[in-house]
C-alpha atoms as a PDB file:
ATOM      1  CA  UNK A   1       4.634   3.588 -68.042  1.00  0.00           C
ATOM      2  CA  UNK A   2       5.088   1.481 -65.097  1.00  0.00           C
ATOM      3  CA  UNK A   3       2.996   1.418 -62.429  1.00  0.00           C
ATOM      4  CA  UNK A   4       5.637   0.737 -59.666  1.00  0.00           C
ATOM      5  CA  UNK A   5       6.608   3.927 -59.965  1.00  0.00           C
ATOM      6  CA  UNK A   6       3.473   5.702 -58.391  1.00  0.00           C
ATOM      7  CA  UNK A   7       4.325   3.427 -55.261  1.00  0.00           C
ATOM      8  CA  UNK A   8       6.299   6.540 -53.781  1.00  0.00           C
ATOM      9  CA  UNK A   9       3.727   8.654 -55.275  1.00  0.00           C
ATOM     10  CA  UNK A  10       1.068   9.974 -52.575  1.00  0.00           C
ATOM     11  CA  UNK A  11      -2.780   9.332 -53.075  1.00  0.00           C
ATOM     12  CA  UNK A  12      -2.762  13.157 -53.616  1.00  0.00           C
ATOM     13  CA  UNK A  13       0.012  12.819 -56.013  1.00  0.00           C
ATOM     14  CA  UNK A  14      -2.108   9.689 -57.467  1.00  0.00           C
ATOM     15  CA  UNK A  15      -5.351  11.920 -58.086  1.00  0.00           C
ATOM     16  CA  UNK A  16      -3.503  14.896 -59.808  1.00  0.00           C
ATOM     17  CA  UNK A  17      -1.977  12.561 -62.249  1.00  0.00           C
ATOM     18  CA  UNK A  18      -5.440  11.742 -63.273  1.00  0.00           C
ATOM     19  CA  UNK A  19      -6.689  15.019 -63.235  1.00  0.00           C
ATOM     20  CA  UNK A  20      -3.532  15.884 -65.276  1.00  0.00           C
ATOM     21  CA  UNK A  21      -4.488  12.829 -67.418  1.00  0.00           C
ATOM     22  CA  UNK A  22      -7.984  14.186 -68.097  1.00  0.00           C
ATOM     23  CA  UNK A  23      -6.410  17.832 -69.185  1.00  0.00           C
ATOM     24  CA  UNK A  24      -4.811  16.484 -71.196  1.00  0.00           C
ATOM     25  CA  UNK A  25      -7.845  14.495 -72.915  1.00  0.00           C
ATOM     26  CA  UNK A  26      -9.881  17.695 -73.183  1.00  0.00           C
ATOM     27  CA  UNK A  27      -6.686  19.090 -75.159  1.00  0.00           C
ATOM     28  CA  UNK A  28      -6.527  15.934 -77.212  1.00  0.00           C
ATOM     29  CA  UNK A  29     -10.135  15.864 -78.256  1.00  0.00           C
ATOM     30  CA  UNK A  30     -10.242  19.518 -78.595  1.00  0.00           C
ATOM     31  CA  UNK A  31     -12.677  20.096 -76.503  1.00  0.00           C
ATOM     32  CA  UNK A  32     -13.328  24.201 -75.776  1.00  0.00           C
ATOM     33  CA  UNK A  33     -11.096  24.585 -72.375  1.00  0.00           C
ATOM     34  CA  UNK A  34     -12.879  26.991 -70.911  1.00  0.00           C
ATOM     35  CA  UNK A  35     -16.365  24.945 -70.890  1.00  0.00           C
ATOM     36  CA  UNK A  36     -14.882  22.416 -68.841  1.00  0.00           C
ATOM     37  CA  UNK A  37     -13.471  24.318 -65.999  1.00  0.00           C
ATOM     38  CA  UNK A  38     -15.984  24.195 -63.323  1.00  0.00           C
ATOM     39  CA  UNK A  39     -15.415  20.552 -63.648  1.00  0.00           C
ATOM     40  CA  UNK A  40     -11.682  20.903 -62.717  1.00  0.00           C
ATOM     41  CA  UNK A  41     -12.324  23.216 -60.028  1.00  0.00           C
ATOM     42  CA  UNK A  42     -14.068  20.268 -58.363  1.00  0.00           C
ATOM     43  CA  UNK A  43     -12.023  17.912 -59.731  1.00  0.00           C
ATOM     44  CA  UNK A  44      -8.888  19.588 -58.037  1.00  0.00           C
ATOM     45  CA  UNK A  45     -10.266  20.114 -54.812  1.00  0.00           C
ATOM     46  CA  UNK A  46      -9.092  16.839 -54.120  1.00  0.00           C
ATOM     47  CA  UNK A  47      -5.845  17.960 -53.219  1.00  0.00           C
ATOM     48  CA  UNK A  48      -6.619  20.439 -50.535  1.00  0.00           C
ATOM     49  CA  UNK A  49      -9.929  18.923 -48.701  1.00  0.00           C
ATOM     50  CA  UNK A  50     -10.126  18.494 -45.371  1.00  0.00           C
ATOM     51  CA  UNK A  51     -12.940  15.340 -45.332  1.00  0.00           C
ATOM     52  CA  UNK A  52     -13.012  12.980 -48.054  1.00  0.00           C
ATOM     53  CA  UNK A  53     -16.415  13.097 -47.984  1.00  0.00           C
ATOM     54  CA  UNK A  54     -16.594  16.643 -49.679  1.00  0.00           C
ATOM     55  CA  UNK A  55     -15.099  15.956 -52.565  1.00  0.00           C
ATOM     56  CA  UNK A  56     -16.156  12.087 -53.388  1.00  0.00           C
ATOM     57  CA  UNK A  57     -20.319  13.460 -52.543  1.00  0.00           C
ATOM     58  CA  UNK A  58     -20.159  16.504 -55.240  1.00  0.00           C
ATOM     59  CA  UNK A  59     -17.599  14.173 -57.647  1.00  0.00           C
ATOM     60  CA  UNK A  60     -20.479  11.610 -57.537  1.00  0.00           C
ATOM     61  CA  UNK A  61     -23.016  14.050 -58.738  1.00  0.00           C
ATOM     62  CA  UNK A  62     -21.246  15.488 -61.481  1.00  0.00           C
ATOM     63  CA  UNK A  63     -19.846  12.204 -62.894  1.00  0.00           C
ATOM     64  CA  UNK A  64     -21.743  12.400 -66.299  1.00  0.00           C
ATOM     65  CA  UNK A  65     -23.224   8.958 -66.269  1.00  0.00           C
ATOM     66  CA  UNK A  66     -24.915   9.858 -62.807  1.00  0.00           C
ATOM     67  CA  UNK A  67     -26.146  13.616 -63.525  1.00  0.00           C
ATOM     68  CA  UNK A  68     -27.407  12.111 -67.282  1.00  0.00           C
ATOM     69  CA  UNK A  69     -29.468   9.965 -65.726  1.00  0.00           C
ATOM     70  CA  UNK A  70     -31.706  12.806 -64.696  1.00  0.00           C
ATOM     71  CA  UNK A  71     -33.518  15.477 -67.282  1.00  0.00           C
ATOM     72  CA  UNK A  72     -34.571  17.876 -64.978  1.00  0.00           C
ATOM     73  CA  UNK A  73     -32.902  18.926 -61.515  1.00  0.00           C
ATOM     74  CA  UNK A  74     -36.120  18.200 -59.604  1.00  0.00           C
ATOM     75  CA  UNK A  75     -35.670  14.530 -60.591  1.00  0.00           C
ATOM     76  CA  UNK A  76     -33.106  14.211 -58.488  1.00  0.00           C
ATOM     77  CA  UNK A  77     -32.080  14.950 -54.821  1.00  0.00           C
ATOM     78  CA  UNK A  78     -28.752  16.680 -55.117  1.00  0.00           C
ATOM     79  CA  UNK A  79     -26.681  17.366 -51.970  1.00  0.00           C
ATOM     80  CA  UNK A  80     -24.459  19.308 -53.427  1.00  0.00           C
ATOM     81  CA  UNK A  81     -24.645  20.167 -56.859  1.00  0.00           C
ATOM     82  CA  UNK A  82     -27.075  23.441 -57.413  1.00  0.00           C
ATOM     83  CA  UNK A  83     -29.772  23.822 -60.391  1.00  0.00           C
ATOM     84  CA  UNK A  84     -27.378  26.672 -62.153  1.00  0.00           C
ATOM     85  CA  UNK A  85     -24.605  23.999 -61.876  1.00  0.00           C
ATOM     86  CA  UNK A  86     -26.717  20.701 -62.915  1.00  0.00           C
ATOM     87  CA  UNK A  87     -28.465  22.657 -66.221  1.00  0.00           C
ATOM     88  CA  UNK A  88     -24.808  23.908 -67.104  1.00  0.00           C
ATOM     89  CA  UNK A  89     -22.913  20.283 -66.898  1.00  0.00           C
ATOM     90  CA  UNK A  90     -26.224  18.681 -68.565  1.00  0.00           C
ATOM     91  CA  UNK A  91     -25.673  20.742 -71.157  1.00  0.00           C
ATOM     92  CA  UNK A  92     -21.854  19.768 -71.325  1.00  0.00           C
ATOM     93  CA  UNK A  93     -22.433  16.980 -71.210  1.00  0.00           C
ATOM     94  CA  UNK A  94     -25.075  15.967 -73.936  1.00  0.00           C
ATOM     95  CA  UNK A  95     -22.617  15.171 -76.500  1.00  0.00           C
ATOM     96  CA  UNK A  96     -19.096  14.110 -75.128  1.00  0.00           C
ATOM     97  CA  UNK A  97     -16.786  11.331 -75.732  1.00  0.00           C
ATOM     98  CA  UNK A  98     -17.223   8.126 -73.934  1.00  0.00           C
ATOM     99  CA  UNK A  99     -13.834   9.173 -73.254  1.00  0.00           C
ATOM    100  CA  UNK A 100     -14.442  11.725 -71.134  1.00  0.00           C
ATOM    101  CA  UNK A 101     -17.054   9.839 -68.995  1.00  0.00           C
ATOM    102  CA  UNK A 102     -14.470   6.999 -68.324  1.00  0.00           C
ATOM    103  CA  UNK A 103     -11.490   9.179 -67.612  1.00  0.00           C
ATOM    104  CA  UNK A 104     -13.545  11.111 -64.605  1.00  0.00           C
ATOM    105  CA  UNK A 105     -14.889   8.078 -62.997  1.00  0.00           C
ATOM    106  CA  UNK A 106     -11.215   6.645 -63.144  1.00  0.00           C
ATOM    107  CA  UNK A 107     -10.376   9.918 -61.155  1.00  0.00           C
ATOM    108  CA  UNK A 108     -13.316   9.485 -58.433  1.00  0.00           C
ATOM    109  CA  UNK A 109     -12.437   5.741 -58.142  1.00  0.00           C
ATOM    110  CA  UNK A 110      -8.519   6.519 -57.118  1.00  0.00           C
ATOM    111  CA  UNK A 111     -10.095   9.609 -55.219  1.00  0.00           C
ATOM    112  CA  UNK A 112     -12.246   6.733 -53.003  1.00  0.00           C
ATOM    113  CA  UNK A 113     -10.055   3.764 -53.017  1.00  0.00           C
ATOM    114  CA  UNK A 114      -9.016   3.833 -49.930  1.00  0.00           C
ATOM    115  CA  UNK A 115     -11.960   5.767 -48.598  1.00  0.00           C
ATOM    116  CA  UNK A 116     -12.803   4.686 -44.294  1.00  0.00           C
ATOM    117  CA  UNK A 117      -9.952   2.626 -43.952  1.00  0.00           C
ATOM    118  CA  UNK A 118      -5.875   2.665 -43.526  1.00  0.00           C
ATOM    119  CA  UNK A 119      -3.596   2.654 -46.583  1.00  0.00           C
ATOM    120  CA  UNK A 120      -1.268  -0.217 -46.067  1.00  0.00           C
ATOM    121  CA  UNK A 121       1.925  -0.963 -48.026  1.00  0.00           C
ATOM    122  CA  UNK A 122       1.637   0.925 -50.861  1.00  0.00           C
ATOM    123  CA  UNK A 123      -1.732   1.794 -51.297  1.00  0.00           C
ATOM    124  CA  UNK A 124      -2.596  -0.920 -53.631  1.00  0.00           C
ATOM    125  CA  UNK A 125      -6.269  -0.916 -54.501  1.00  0.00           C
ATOM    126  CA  UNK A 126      -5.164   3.215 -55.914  1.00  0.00           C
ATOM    127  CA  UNK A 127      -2.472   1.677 -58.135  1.00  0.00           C
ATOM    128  CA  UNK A 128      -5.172  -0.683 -59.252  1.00  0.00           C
ATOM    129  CA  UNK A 129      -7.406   2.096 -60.499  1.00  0.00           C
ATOM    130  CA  UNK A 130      -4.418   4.249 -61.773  1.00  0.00           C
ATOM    131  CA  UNK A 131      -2.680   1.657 -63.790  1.00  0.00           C
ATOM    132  CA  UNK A 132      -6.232   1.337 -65.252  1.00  0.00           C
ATOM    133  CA  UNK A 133      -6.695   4.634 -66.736  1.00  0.00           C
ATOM    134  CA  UNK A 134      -3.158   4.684 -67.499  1.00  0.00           C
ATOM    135  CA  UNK A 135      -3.507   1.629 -69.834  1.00  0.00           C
ATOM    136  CA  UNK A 136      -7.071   3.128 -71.278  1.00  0.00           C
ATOM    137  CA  UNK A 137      -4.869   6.458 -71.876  1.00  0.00           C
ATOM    138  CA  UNK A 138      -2.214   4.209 -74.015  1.00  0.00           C
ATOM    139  CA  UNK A 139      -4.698   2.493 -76.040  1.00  0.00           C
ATOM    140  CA  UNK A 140      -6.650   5.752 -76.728  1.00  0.00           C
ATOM    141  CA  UNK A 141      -3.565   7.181 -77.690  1.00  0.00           C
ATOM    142  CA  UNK A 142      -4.334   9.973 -75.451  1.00  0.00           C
ATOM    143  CA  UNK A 143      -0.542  12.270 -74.317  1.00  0.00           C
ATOM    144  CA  UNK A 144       0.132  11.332 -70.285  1.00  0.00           C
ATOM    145  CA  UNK A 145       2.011  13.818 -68.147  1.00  0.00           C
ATOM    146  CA  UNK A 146       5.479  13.172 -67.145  1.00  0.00           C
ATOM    147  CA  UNK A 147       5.484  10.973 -64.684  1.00  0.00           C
ATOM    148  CA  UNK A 148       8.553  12.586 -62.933  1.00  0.00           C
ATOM    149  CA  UNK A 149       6.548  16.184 -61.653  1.00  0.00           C
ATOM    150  CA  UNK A 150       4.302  14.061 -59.103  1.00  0.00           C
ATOM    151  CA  UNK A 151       7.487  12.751 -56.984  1.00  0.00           C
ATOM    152  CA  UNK A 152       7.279  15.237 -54.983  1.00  0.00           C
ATOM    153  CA  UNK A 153       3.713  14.123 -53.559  1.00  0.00           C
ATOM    154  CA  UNK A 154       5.292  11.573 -51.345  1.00  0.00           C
ATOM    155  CA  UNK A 155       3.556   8.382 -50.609  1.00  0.00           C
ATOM    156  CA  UNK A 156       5.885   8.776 -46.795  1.00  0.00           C
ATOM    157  CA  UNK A 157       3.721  11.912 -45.721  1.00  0.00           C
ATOM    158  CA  UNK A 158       0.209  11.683 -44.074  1.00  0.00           C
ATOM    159  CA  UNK A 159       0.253   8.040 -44.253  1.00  0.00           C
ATOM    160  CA  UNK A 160       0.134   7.715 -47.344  1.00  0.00           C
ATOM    161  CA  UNK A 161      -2.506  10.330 -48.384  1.00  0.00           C
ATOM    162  CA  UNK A 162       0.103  12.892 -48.853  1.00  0.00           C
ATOM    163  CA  UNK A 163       0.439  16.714 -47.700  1.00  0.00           C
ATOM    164  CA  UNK A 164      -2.331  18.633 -49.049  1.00  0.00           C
ATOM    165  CA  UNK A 165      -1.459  21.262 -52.000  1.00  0.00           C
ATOM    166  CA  UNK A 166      -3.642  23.759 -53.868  1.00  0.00           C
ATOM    167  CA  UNK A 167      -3.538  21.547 -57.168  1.00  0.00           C
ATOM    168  CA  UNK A 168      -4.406  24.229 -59.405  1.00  0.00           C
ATOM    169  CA  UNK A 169      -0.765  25.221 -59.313  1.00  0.00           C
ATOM    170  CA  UNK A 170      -0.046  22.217 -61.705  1.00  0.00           C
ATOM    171  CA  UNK A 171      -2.674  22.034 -63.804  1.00  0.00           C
ATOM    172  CA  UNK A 172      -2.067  23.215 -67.198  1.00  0.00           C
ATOM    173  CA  UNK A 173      -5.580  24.681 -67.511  1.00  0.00           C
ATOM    174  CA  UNK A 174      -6.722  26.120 -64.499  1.00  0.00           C
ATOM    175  CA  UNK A 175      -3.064  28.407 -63.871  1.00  0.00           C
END
């Protein structure tokens, strides 16, 4: 996979191809599908948000190396995530893959790459963080998606961010 290719690709476009990418981990390490949903429902709100904001403040919480830190919900001052929510993903979380841990964050940090300022060119520091999990995908010998379903997400609309687009409509789980 080259990375040149995502240069037409919007940072909307950018973001489903990792959530895409992390399906397809949960499929790979046969993790139970269902489990991990509420994850992807906040995971795909990217695509659709109106203030970056949102999505990169509840992302943060839920990354599993920053809700893990905490045993109880009281330890921490969540923003957004509620107590139902935090006991259910602690709980997920306990015993996953380092996999999984890396493959979200990879998501948040192409999410917030070019978070408060202008994407210029072609959006570089997000191909920086994509071609990232792209190459930890290869070596983990973890199935990408074809490439060729996120050209439509143009990198020309929105300056770069891309027309928002309910992106439950291509993931393979949440359909």
């Amino acid at each position: 996979m080259i990375i040149d290719e995502f240069k037409k690709i919007s940072l909307n476009g950018r973001v489903a191809y990792g959530i895409c990418c992390f399906e397809n981990a949960l499929t790979a390490l046969n993790y139970n599908i269902d489990e991990w949903k509420v994850v992807l429902e906040y995971l795909w709100d990217f695509t659709s948000i109106r203030y970056l904001d949102d999505w990169s403040g509840v992302v943060a919480e839920i990354l599993p190396e920053n809700l893990l830190e905490f045993k109880t919900y009281e330890e921490h001052d969540y923003e957004y995530l509620d107590e139902e929510n935090f006991k259910y993903l602690y709980k997920l979380y306990e015993n996953i893959d380092a996999k999984i841990d890396f493959i979200m964050t990879a998501i948040y940090n192409i999410g917030t790459s070019h978070a408060y300022t202008i994407i210029v060119d072609y959006g570089q520091k997000s191909l920086e963080e994509l071609d990232k999990l792209i190459d930890y995908m290869e070596k983990n010998n973890i199935p990408m998606p074809e490439q060729k379903q996120f050209t439509r997400f143009s990198f020309e609309e929105n300056r770069g961010w891309g027309s928002k687009f309910d992106g439950r409509s291509i993931s393979s789980i949440l359909k």
